[in-house]
C-alpha atoms as a PDB file:
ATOM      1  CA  UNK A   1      50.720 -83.471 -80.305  1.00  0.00           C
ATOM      2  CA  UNK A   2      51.534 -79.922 -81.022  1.00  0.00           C
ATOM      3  CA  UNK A   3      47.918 -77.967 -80.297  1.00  0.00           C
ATOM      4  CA  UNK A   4      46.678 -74.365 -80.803  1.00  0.00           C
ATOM      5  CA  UNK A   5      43.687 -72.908 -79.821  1.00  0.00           C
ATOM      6  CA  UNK A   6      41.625 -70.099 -81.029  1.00  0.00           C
ATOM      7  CA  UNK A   7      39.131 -68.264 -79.317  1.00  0.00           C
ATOM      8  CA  UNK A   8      37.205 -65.021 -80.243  1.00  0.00           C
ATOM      9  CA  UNK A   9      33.607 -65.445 -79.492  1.00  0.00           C
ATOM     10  CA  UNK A  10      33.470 -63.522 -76.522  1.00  0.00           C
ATOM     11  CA  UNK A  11      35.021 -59.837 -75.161  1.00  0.00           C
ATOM     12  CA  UNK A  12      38.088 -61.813 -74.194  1.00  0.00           C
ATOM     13  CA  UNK A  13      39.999 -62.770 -76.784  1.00  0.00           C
ATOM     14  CA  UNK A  14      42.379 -65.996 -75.883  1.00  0.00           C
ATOM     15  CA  UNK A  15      45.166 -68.338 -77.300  1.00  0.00           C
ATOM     16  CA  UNK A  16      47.078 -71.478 -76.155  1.00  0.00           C
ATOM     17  CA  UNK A  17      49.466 -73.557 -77.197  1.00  0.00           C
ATOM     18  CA  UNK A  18      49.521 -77.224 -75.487  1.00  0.00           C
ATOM     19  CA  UNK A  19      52.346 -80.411 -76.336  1.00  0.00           C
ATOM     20  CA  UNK A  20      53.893 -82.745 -74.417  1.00  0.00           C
ATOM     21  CA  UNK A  21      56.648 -79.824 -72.874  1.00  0.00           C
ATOM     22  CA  UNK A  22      54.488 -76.713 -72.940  1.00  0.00           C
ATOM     23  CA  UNK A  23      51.484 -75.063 -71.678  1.00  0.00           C
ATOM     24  CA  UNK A  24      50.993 -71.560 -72.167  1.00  0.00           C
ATOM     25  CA  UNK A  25      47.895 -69.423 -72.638  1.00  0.00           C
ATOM     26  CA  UNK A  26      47.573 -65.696 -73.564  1.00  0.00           C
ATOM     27  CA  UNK A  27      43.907 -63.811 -73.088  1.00  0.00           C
ATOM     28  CA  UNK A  28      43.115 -59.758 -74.181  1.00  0.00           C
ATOM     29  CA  UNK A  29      40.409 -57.589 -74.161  1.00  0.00           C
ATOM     30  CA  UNK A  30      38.391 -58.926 -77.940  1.00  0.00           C
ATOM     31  CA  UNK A  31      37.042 -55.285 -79.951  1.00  0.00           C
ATOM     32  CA  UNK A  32      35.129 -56.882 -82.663  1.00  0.00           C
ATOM     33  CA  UNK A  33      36.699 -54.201 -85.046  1.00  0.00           C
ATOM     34  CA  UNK A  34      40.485 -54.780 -84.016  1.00  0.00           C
ATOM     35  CA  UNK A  35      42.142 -58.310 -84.151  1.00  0.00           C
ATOM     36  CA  UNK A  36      45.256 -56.940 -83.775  1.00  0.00           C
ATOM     37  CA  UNK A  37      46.296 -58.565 -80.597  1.00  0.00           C
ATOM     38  CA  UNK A  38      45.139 -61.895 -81.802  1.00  0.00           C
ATOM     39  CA  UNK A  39      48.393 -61.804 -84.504  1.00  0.00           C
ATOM     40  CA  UNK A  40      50.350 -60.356 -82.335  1.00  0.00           C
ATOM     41  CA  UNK A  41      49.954 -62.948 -79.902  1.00  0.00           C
ATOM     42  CA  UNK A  42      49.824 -65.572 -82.793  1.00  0.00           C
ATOM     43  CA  UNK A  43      53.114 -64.471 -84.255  1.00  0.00           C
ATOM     44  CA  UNK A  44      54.711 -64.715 -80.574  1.00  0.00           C
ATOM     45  CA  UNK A  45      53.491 -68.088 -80.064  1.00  0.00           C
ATOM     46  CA  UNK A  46      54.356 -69.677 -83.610  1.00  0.00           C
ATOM     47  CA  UNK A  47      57.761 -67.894 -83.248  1.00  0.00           C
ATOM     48  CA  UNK A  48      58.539 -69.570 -79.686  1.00  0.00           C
ATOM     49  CA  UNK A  49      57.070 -73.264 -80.744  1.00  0.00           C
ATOM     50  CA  UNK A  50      56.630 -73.445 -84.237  1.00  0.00           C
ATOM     51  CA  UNK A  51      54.032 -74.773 -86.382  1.00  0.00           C
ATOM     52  CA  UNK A  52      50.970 -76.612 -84.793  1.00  0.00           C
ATOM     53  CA  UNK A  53      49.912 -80.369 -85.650  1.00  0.00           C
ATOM     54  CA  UNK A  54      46.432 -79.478 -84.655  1.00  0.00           C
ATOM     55  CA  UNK A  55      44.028 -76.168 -84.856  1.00  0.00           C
ATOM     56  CA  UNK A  56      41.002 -75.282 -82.501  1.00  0.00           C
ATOM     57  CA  UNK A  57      38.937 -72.604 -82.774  1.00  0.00           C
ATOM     58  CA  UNK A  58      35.823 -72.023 -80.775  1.00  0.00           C
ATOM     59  CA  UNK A  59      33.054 -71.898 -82.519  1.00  0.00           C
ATOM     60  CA  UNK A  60      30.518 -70.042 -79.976  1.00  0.00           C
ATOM     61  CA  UNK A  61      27.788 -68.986 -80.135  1.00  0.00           C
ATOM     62  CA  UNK A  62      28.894 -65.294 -79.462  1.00  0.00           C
ATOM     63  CA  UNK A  63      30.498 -62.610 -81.711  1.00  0.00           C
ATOM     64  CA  UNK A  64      30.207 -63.486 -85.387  1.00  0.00           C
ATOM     65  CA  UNK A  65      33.200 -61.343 -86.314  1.00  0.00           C
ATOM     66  CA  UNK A  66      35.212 -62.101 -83.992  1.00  0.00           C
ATOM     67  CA  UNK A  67      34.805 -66.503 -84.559  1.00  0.00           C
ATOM     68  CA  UNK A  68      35.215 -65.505 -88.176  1.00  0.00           C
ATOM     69  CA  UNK A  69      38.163 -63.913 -87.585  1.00  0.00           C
ATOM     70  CA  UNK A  70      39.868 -66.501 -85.744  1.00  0.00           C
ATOM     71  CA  UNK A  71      38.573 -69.412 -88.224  1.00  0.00           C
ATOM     72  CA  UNK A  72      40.335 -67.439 -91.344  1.00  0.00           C
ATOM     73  CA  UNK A  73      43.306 -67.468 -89.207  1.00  0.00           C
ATOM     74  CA  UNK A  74      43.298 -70.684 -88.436  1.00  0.00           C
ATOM     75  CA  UNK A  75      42.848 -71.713 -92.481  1.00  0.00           C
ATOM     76  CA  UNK A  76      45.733 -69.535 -93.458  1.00  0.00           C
ATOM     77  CA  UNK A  77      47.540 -71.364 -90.556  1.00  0.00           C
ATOM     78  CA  UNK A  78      46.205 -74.237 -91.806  1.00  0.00           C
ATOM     79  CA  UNK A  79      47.478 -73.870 -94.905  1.00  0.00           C
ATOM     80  CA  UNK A  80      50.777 -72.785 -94.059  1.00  0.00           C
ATOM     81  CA  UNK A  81      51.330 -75.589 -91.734  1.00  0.00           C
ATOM     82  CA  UNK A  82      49.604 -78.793 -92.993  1.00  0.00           C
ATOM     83  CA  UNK A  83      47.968 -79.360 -89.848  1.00  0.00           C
ATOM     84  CA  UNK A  84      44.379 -80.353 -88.515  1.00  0.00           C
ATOM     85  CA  UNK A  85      41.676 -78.007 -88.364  1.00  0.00           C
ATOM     86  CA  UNK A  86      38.453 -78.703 -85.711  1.00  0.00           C
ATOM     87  CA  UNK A  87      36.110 -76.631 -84.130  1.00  0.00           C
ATOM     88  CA  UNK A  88      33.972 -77.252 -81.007  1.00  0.00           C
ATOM     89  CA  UNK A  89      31.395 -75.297 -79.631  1.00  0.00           C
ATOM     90  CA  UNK A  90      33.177 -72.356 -77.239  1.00  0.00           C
ATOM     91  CA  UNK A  91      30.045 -72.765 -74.674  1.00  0.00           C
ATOM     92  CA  UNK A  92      31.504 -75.826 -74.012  1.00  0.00           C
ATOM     93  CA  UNK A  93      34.989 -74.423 -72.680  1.00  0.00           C
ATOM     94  CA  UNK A  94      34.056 -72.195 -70.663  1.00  0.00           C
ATOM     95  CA  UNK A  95      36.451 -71.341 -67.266  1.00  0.00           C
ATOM     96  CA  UNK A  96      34.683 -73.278 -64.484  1.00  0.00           C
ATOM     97  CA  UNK A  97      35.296 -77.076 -62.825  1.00  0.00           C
ATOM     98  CA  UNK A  98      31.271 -78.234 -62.943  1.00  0.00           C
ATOM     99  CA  UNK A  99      30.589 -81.180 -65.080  1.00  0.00           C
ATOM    100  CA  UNK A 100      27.849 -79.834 -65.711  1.00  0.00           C
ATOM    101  CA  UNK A 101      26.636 -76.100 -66.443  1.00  0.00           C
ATOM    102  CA  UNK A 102      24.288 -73.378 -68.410  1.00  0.00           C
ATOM    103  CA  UNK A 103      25.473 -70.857 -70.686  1.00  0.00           C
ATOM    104  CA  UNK A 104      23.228 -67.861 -71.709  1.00  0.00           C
ATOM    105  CA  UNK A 105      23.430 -65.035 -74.086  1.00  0.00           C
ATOM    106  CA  UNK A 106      21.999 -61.939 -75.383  1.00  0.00           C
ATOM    107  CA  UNK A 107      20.868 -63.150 -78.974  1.00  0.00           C
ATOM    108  CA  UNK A 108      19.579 -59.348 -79.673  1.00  0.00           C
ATOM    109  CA  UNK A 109      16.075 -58.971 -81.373  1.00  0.00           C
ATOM    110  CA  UNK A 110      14.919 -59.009 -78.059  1.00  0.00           C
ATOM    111  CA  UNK A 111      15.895 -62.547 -77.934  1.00  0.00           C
ATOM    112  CA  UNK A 112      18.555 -65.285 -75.478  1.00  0.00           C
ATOM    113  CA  UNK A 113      19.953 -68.038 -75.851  1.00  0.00           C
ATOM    114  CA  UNK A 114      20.403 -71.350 -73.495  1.00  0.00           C
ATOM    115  CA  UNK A 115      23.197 -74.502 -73.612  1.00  0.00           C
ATOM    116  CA  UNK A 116      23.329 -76.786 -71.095  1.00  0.00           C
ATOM    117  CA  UNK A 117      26.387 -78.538 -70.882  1.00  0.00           C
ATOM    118  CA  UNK A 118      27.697 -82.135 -69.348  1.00  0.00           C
ATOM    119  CA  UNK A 119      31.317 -83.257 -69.643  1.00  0.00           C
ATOM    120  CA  UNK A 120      32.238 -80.492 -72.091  1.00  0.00           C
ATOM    121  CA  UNK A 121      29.414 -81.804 -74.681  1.00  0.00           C
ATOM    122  CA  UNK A 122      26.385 -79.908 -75.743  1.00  0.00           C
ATOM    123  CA  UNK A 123      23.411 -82.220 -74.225  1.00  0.00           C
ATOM    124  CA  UNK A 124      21.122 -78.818 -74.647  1.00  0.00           C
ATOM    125  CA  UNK A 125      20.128 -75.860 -77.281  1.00  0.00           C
ATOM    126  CA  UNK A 126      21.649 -73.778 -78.210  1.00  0.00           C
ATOM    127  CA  UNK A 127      18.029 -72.577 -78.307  1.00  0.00           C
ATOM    128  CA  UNK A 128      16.440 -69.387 -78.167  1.00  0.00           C
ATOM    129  CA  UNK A 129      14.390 -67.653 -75.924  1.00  0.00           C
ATOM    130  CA  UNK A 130      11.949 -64.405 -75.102  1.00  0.00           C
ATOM    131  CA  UNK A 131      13.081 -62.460 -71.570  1.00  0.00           C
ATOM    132  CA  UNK A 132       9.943 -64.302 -69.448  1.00  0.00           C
ATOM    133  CA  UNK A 133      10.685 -67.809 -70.959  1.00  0.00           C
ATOM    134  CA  UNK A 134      14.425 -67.375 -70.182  1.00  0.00           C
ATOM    135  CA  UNK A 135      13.618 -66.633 -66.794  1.00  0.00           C
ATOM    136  CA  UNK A 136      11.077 -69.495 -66.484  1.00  0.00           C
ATOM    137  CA  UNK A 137      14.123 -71.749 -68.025  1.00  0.00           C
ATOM    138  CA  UNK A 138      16.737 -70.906 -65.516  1.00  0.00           C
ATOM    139  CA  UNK A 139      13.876 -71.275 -62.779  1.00  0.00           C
ATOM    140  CA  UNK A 140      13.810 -74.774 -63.410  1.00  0.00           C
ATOM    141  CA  UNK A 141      17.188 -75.539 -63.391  1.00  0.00           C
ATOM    142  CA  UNK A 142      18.880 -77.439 -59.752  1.00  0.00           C
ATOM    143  CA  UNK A 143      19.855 -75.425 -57.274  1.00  0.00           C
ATOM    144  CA  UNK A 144      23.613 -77.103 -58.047  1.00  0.00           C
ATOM    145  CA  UNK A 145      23.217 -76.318 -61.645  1.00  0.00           C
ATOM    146  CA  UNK A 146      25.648 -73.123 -62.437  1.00  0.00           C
ATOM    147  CA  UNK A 147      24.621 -70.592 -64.794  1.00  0.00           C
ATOM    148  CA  UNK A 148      26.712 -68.218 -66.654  1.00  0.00           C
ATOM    149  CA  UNK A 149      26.785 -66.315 -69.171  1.00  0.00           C
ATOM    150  CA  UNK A 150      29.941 -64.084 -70.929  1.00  0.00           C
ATOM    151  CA  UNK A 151      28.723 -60.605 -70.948  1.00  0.00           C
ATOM    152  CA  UNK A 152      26.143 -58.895 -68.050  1.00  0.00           C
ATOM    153  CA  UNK A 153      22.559 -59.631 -67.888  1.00  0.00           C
ATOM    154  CA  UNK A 154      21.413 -58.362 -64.742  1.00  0.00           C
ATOM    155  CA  UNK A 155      17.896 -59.392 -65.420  1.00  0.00           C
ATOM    156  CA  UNK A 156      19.136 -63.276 -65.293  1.00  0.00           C
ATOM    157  CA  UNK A 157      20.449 -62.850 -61.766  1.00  0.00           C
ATOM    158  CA  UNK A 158      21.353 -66.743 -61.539  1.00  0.00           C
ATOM    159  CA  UNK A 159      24.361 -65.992 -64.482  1.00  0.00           C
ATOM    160  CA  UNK A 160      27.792 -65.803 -63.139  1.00  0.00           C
ATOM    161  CA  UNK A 161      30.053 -63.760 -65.659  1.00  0.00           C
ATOM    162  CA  UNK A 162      32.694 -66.914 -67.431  1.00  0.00           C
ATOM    163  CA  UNK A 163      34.745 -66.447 -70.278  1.00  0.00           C
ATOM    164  CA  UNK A 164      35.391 -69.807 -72.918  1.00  0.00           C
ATOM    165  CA  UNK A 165      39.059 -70.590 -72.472  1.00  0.00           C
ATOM    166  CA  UNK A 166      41.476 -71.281 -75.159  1.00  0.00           C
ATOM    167  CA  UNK A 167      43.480 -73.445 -72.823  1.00  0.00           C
ATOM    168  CA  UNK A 168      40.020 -75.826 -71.877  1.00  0.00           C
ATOM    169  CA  UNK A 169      39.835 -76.128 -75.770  1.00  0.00           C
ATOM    170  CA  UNK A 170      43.696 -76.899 -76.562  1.00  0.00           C
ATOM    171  CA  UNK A 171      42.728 -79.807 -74.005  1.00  0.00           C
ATOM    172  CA  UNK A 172      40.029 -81.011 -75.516  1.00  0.00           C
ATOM    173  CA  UNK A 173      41.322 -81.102 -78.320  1.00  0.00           C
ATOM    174  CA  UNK A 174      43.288 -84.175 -76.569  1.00  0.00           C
ATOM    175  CA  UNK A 175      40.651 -86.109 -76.879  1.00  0.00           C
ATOM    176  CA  UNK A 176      39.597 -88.011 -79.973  1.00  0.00           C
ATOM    177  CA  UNK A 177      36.522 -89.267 -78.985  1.00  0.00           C
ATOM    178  CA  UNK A 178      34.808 -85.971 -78.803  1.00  0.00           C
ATOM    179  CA  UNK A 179      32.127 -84.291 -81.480  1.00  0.00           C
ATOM    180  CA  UNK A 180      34.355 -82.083 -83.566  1.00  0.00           C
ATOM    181  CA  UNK A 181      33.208 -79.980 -86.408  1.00  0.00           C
ATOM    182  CA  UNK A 182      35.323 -80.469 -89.687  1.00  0.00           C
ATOM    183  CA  UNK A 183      36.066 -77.970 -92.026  1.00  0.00           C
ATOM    184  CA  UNK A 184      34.497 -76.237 -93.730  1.00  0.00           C
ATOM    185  CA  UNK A 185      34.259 -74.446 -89.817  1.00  0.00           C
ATOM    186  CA  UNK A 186      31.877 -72.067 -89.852  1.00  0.00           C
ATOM    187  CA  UNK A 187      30.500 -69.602 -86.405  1.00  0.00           C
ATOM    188  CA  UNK A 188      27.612 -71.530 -84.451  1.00  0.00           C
ATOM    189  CA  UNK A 189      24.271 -69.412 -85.803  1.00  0.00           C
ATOM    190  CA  UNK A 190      21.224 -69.088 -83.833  1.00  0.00           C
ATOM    191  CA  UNK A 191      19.008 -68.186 -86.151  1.00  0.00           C
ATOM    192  CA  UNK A 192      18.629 -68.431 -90.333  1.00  0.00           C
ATOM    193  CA  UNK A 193      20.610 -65.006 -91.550  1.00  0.00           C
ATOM    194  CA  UNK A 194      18.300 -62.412 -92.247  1.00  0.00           C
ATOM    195  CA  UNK A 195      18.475 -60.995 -95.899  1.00  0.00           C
ATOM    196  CA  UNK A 196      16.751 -57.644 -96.756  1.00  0.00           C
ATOM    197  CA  UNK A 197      15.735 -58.015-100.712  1.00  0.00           C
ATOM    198  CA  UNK A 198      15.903 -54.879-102.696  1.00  0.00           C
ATOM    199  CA  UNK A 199      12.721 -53.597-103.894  1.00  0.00           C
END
């Protein structure tokens, strides 16, 4: 199976392509308002092996823009190329050999948010919390338990920085048996969007 992976929800931007001959996986630094590099490195790839069977993109949570971005590229690719489109939750590909892990994030509005993860599967959140009940969270967590979390937050000092990896999710991708999403994709949200009426 001829795989491609998309993933944009963090400050490191990543692609890989997976089949039965190839393994190759290309990471940049992600600005929210230039996706540049993603097409560049899109057109490279497709160039090389051709068109994919199956799509991934990682769905975060993280950067809005930037997992929008890479699930309209994967549609027009989609389109193009006739093949399968999934997403799966980029927490849950994130750089690291634990079975099991924590992801946290700045969720702004004075606000974080928690995953725990077990065999690449969501068994936890995400769900949000205040500063104090983040740090009351992670204080109940095992000792053997890693944390991490893709951007600094030196107030969590348990986080390790880890970036999702397009390669983990061209893998999983692999397997049938996991809990895809199905089009229509859209970014994981943490909250209900917030809509300012006129007056």
């Amino acid at each position: 199976m001829k795989i491609l992976a998309l993933e944009l929800s963090t400050a490191r931007g990543g692609l890989a392509w997976l089949d039965h001959d190839a393994e190759l996986a290309r990471e940049w630094p992600n600005e929210r308002k230039n996706s540049g590099a993603l097409f560049e490195n899109l057109d490279a790839v497709t160039k090389k092996f051709g068109a994919p069977e199956t799509i991934i993109v990682g769905l975060g949570p993280g950067s809005y823009a930037g997992t929008r971005i890479a699930i309209s590229a994967a549609i027009g690719l989609e389109v193009a190329s006739g093949a399968r489109l999934i997403g799966f939750p980029s927490v849950c590909a994130m750089e690291c050999d634990a079975h099991e892990y924590c992801v946290i994030g700045d969720a702004r509005r004075k606000s974080f948010f928690f995953a725990r993860i077990r065999g690449q599967e969501l068994v936890e959140g995400p769900t949000l919390y205040s500063e104090s009940e983040m740090k009351a969270k992670l204080d109940t967590l095992e000792p053997t338990v890693p944390s991490f979390s893709s951007e600094l937050l030196p107030q969590f000092d348990r986080a390790v920085v880890s970036y999702p990896s397009a390669l983990v999710l061209a893998r999983v991708a692999q397997e049938s048996q996991r809990s895809f999403h199905f089009p229509p994709l859209e970014p994981i949200y943490l909250r209900e969007p917030h809509i300012t009426m006129p007056k």
